[in-house]
N, C-alpha and C. Protein backbone atom coordinates (compact mmCIF):
# COMPACT_ATOMS: atom_id res chain seq x y z
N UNK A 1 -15.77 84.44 20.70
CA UNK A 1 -14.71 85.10 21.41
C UNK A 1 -14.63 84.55 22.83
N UNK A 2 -13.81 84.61 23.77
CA UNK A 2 -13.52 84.08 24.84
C UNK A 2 -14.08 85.23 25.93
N UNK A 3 -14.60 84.66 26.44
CA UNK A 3 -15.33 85.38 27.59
C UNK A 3 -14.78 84.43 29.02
N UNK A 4 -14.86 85.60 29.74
CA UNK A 4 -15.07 85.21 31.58
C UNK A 4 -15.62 85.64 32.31
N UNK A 5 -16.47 85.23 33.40
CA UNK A 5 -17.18 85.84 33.97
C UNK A 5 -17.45 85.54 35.55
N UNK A 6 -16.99 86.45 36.06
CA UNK A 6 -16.80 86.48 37.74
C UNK A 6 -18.32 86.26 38.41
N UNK A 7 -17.95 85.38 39.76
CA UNK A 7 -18.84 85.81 40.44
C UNK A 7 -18.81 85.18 41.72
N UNK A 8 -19.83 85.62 42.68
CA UNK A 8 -18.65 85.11 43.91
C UNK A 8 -18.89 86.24 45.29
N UNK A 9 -18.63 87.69 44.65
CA UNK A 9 -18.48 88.66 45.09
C UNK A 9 -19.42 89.38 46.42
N UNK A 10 -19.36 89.86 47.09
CA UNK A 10 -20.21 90.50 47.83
C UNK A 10 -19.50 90.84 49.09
N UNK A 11 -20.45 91.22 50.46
CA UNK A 11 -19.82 91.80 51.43
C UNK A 11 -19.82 90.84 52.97
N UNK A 12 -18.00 90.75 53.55
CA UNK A 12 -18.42 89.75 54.51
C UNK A 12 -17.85 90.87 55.44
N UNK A 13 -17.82 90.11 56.86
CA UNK A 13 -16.93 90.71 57.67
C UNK A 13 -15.41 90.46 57.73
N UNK A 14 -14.64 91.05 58.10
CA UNK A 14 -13.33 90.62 58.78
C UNK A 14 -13.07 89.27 59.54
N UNK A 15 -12.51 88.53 58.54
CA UNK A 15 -12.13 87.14 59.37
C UNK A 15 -12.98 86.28 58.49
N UNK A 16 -14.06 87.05 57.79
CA UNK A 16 -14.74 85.99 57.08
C UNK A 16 -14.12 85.16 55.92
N UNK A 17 -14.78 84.40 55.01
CA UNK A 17 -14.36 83.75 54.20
C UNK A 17 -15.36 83.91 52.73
N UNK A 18 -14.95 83.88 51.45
CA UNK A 18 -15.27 84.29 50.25
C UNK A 18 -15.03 83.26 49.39
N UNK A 19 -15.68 82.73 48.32
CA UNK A 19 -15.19 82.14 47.19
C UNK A 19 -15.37 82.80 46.03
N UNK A 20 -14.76 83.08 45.01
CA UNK A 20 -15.03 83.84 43.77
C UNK A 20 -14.70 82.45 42.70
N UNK A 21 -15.34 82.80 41.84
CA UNK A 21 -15.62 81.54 40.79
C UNK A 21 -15.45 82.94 39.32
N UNK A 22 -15.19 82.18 38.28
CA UNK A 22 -14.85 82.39 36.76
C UNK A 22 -15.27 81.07 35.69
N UNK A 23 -16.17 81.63 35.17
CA UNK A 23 -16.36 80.23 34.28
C UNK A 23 -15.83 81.33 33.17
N UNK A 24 -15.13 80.06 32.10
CA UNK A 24 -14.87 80.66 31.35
C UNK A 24 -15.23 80.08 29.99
N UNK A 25 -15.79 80.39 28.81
CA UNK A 25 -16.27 80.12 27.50
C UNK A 25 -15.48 80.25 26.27
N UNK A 26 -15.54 79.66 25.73
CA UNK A 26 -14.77 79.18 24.40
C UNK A 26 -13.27 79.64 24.99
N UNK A 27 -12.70 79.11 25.75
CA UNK A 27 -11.41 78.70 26.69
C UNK A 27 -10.91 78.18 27.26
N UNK A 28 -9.88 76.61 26.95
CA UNK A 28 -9.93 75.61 27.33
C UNK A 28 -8.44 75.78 28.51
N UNK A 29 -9.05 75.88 29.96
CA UNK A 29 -8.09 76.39 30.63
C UNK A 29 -7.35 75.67 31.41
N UNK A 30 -6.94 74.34 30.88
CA UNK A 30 -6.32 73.00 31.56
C UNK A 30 -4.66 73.41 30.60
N UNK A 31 -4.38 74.49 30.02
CA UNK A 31 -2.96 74.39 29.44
C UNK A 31 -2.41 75.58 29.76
N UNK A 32 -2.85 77.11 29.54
CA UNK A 32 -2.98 78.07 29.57
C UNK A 32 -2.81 78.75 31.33
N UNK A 33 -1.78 79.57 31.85
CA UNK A 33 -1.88 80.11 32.80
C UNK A 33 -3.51 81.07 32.96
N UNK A 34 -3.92 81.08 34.46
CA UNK A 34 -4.93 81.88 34.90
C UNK A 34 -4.57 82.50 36.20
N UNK A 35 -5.16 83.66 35.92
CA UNK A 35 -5.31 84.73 37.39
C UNK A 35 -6.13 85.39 37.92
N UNK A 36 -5.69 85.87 39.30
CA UNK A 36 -7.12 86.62 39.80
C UNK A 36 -6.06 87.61 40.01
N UNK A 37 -6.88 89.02 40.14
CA UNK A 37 -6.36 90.64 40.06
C UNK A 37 -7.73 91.28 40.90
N UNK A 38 -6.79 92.24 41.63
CA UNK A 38 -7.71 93.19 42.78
C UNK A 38 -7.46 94.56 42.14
N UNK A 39 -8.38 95.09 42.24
CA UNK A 39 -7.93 96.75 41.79
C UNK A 39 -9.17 97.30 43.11
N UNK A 40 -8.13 98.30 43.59
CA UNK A 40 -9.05 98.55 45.01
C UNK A 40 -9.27 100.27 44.39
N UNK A 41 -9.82 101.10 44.94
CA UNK A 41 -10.56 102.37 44.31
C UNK A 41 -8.98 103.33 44.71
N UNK A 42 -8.42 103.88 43.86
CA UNK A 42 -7.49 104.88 43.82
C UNK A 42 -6.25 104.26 43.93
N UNK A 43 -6.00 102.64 43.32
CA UNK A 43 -4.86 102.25 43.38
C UNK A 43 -4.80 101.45 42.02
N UNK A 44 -3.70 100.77 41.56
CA UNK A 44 -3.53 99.73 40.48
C UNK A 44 -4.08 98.70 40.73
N UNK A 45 -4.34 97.70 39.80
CA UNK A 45 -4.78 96.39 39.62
C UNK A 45 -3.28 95.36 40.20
N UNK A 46 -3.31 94.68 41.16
CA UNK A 46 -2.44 94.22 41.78
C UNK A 46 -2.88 92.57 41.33
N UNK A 47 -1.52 91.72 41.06
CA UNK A 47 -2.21 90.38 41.08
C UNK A 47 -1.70 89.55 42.48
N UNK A 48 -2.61 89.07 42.61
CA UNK A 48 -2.92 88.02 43.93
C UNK A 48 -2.28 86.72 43.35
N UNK A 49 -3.04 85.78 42.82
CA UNK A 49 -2.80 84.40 42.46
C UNK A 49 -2.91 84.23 40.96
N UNK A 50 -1.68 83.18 40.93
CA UNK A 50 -1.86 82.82 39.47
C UNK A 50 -1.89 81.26 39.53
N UNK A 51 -2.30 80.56 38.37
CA UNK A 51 -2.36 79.17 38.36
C UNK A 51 -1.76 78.60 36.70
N UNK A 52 -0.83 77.68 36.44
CA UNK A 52 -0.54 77.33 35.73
C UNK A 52 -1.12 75.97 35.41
N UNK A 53 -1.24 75.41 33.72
CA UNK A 53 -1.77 74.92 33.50
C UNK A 53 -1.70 73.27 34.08
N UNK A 54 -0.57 73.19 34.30
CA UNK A 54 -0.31 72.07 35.44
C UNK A 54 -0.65 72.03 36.53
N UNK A 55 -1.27 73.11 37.33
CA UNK A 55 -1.38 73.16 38.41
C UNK A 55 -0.53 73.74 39.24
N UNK A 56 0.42 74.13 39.32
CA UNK A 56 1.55 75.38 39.59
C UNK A 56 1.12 76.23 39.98
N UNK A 57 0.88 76.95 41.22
CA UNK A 57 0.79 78.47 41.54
C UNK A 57 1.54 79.19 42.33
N UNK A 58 1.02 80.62 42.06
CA UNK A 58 1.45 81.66 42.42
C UNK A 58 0.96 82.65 43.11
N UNK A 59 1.69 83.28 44.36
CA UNK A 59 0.81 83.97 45.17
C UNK A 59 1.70 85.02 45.31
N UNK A 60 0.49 86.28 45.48
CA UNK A 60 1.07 87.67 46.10
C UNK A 60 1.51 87.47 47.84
N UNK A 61 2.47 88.38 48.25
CA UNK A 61 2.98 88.25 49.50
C UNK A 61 1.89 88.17 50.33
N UNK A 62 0.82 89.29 50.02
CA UNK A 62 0.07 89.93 50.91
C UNK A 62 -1.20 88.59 51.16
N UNK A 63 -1.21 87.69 50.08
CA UNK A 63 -2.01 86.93 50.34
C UNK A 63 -2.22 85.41 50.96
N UNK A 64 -0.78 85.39 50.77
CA UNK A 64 -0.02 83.97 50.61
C UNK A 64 -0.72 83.67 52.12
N UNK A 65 -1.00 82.24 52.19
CA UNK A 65 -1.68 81.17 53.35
C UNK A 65 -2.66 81.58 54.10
N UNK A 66 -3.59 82.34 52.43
CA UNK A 66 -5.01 82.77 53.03
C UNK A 66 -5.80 82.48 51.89
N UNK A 67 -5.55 82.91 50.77
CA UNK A 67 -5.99 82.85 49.60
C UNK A 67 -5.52 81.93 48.86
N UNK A 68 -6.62 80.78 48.44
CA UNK A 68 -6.06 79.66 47.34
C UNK A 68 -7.02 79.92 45.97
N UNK A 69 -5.73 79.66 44.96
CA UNK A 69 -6.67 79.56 43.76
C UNK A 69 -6.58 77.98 42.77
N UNK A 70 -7.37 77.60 42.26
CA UNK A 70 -7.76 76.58 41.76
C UNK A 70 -8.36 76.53 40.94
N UNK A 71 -8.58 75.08 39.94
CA UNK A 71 -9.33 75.32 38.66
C UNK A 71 -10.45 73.73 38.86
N UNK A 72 -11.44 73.86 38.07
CA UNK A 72 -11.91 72.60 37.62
C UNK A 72 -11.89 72.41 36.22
N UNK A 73 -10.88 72.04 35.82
CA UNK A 73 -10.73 71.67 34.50
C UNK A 73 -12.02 71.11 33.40
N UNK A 74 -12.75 70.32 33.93
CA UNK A 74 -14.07 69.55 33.89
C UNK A 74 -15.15 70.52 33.83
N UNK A 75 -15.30 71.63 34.29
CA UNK A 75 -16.45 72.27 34.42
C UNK A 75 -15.20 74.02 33.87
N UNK A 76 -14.23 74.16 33.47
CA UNK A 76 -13.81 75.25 32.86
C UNK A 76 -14.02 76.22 33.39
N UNK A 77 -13.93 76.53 34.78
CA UNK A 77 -14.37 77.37 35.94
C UNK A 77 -12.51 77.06 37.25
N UNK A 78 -12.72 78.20 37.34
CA UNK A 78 -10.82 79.12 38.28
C UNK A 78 -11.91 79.64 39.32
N UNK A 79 -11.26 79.10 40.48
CA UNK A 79 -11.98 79.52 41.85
C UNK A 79 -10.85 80.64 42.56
N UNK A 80 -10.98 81.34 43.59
CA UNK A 80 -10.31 81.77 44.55
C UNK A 80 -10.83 82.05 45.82
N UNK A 81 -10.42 80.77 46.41
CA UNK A 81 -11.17 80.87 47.99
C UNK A 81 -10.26 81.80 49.00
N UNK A 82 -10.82 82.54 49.62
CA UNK A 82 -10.24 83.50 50.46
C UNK A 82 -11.07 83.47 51.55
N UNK A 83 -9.90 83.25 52.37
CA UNK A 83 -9.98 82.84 53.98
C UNK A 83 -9.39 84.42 54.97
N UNK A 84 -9.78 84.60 56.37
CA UNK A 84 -8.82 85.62 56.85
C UNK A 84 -9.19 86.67 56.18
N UNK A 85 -10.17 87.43 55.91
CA UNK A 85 -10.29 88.54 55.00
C UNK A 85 -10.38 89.55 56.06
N UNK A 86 -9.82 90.86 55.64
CA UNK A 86 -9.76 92.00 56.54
C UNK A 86 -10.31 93.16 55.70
N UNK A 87 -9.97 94.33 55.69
CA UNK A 87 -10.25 95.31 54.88
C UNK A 87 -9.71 95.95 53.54
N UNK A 88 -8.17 95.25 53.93
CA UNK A 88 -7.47 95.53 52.81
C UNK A 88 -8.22 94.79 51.64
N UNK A 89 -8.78 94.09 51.45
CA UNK A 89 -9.05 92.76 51.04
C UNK A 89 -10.36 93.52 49.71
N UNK A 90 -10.85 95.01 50.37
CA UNK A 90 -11.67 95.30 49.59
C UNK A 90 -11.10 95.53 48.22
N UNK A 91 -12.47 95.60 47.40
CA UNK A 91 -11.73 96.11 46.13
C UNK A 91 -12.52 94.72 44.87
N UNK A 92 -12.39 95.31 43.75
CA UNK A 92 -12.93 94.59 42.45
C UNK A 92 -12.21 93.42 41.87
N UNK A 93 -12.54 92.70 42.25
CA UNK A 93 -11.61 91.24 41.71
C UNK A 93 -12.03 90.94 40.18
N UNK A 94 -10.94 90.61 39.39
CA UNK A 94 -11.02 90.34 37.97
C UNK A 94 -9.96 89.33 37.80
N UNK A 95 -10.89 87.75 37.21
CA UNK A 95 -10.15 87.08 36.47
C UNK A 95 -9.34 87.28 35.36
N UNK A 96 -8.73 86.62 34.95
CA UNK A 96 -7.57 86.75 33.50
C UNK A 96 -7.31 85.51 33.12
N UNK A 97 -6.85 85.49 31.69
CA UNK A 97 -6.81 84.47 30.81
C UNK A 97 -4.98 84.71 30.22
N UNK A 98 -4.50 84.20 29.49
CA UNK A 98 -3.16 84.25 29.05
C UNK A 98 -3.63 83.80 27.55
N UNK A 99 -3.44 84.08 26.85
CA UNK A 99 -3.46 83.59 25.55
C UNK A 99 -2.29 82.27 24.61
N UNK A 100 -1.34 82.71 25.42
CA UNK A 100 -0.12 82.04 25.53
C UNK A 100 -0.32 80.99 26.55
N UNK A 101 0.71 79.45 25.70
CA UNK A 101 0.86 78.80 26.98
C UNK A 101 1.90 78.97 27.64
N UNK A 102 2.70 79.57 28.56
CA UNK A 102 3.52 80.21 29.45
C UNK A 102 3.23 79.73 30.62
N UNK A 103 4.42 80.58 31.48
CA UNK A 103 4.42 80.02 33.30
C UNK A 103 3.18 81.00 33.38
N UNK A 104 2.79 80.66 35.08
CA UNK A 104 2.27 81.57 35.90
C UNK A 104 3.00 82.95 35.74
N UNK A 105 1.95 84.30 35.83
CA UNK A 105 3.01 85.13 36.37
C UNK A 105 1.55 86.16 36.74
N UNK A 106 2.23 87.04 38.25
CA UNK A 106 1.45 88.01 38.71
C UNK A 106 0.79 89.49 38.30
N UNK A 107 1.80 89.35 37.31
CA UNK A 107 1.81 90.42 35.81
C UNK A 107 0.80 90.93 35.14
N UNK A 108 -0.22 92.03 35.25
CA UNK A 108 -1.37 91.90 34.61
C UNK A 108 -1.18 91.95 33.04
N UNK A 109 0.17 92.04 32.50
CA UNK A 109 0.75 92.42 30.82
C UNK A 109 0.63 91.34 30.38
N UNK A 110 1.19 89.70 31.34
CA UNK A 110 0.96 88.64 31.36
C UNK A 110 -0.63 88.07 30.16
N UNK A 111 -1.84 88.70 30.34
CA UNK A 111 -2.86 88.17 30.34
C UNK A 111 -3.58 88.86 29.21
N UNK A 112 -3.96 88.20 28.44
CA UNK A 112 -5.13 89.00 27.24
C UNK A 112 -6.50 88.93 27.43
N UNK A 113 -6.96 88.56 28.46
CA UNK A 113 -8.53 87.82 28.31
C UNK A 113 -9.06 88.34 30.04
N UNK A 114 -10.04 89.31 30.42
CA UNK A 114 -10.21 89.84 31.39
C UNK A 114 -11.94 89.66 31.65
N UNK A 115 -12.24 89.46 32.90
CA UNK A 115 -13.78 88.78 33.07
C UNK A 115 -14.08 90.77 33.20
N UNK A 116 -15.03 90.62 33.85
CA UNK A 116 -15.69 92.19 33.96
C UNK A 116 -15.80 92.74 35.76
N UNK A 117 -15.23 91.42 36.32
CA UNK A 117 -15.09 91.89 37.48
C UNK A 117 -15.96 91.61 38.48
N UNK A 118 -15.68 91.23 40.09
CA UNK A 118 -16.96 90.97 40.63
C UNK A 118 -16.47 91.95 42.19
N UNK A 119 -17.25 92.64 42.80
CA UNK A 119 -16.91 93.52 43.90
C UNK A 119 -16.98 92.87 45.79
N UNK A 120 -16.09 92.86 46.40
CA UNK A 120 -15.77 92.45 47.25
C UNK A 120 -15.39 93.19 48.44
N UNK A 121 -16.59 93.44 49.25
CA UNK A 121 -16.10 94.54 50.53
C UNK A 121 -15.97 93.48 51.78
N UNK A 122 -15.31 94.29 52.69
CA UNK A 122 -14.54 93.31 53.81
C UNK A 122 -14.99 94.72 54.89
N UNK A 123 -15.53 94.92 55.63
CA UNK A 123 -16.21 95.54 56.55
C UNK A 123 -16.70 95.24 57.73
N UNK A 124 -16.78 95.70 58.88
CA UNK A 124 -17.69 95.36 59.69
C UNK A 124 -19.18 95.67 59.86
């Protein structure tokens, strides 16, 4: 079965910088759209970035020319480096998979294949 699995996660300050990584198993993710999703405590799962299998992405407003996402095709691992982090920023980040080959989209309906999540506080 296709698995993903976050990691990456932990606690910086404001202004700091983060990388979150997803390797993903029996999932060949050079065709297939991928995403990263925030779900912060008492709100929805919001998507941030998406990446299409060409290399095509997609960004939430809130994140756009802070947060890049990327893949290594070669090693089957979706990064999301995040730069500029503040507080909003907290909250449980979860990769996604598409099952379909389709565009990008920010959509969590978009995606069949969900890592387990890695936790990300932004604090002083």
């Amino acid at each position: 079965q296709v698995q993903l699995a976050e990691s990456g996660g932990g606690s910086v300050q404001p202004g700091g910088s983060l990388r979150l990584s997803c390797a993903a198993s029996r999932y060949d993710i050079s065709d297939a759209p991928m995403a990263w999703f925030r779900q912060a405590i008492g709100k929805t799962r919001e998507g941030l970035a998406a990446i299409g299998g060409g290399g095509g992405t997609s960004y939430a407003d809130s994140v756009k020319g802070r947060f890049t996402i990327s893949k290594d095709n070669a090693k089957n691992t979706l990064y999301l480096q995040m730069t500029s982090l503040n507080p909003e920023g907290t909250g449980m980040y979860y990769c996604a998979a598409a099952r379909f080959l389709s565009v990008a989209s920010l959509w969590h309906g978009h995606y069949h294949y969900w890592g387990q999540g890695t936790q990300v506080t932004v604090s002083p």
